[in-house]
C-alpha atoms as a PDB file:
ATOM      1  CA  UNK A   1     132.361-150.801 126.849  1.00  0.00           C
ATOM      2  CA  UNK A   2     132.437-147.420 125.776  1.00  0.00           C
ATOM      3  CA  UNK A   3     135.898-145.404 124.151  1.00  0.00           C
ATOM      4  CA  UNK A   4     136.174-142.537 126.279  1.00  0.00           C
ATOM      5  CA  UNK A   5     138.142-141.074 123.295  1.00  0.00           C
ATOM      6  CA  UNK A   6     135.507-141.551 120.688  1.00  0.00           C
ATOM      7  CA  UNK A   7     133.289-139.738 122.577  1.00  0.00           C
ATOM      8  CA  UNK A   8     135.282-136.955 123.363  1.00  0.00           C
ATOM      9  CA  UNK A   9     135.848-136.754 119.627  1.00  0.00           C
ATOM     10  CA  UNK A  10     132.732-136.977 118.631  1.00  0.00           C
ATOM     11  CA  UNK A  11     131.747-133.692 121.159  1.00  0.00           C
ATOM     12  CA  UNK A  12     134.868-131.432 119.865  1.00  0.00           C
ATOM     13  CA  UNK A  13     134.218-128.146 118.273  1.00  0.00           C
ATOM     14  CA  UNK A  14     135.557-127.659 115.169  1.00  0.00           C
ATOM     15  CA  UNK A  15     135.912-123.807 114.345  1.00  0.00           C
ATOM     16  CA  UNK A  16     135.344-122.175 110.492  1.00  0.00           C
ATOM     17  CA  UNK A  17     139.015-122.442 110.081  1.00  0.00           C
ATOM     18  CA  UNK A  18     140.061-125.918 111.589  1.00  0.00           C
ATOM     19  CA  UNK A  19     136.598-126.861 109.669  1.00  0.00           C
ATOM     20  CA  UNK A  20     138.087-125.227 106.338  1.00  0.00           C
ATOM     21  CA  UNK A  21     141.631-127.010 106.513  1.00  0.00           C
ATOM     22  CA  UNK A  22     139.803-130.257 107.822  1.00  0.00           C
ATOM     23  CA  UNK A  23     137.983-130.242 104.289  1.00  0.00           C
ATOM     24  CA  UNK A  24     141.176-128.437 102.244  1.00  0.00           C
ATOM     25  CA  UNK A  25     138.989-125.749 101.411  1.00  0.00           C
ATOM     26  CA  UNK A  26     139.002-121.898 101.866  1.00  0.00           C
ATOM     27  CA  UNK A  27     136.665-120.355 104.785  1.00  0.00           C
ATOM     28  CA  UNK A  28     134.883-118.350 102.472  1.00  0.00           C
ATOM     29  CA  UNK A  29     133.841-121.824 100.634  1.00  0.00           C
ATOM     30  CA  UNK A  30     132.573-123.182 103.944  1.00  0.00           C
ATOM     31  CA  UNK A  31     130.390-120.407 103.921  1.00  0.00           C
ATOM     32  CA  UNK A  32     129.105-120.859 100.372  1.00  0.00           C
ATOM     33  CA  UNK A  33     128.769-124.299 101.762  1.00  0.00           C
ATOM     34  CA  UNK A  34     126.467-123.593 104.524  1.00  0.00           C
ATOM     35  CA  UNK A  35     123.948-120.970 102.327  1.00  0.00           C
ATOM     36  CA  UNK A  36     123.953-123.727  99.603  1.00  0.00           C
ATOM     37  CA  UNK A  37     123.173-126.231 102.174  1.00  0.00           C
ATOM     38  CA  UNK A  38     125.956-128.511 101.467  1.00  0.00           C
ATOM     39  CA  UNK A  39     126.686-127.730 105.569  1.00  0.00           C
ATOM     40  CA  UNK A  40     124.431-126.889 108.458  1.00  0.00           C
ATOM     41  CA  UNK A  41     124.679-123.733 109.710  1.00  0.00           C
ATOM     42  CA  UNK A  42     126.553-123.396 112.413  1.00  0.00           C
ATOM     43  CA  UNK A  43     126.150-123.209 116.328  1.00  0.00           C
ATOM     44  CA  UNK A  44     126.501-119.684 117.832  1.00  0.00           C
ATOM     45  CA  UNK A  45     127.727-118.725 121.046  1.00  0.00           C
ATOM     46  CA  UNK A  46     127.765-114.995 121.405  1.00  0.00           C
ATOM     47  CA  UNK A  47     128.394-112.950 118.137  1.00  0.00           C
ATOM     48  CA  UNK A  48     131.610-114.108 117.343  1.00  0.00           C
ATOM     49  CA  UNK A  49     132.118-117.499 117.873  1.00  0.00           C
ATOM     50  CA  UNK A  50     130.519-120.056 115.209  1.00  0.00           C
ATOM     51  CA  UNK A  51     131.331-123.471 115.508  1.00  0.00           C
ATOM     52  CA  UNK A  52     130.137-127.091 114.338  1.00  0.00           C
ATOM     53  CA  UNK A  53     130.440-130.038 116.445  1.00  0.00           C
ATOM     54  CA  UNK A  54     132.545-132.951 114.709  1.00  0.00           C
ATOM     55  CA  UNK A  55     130.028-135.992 115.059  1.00  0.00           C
ATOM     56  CA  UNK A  56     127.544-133.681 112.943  1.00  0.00           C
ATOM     57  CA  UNK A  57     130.440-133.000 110.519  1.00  0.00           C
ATOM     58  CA  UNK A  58     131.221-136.531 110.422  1.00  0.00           C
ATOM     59  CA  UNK A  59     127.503-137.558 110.030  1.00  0.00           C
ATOM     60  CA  UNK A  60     127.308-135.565 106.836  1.00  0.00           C
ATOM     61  CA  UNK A  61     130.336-137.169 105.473  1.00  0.00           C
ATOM     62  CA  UNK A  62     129.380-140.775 106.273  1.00  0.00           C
ATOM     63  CA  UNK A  63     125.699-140.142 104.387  1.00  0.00           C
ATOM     64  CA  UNK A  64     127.540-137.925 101.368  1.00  0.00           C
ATOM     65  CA  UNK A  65     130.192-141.599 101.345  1.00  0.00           C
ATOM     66  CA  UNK A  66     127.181-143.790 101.518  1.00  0.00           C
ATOM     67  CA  UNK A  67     125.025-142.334  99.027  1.00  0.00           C
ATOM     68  CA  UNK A  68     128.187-141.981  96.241  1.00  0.00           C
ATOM     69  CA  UNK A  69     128.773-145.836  97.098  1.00  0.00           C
ATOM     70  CA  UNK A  70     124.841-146.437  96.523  1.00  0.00           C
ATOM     71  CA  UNK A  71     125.208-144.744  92.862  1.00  0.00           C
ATOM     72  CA  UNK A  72     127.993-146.855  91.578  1.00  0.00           C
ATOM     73  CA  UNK A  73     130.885-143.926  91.943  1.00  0.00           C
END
């Protein structure tokens, strides 16, 4: 059976600034982040609103986690 709360965790928006103190970071770093490619660029609704959906942020983490454990760090 599926855990209604994992997937309504997995489809939450995380904003530059929740996405900033999620990592302990400063916004302007997530946005180093993303033109570096460290981060994907984020979704756009409008002008004003840029957002990144947490199962993508996740995602990134698990490979970045996998691929440290697959070097011997």
């Amino acid at each position: 059976m599926i855990d209604k709360t994992m997937l309504e965790a997995k489809d939450e928006i995380i904003r530059r600034k929740d996405l900033a103190k999620l990592l302990h970071c400063d916004v302007s770093t997530i946005d180093k982040w993303v033109l570096k490619g460290k981060l994907p660029k984020p979704l756009k609704f409008g002008n004003r609103f840029a957002y990144w959906l947490r199962k993508d942020i996740d995602e990134i983490f698990s490979l970045s986690k996998s691929a440290e454990h697959s070097n011997g760090n």
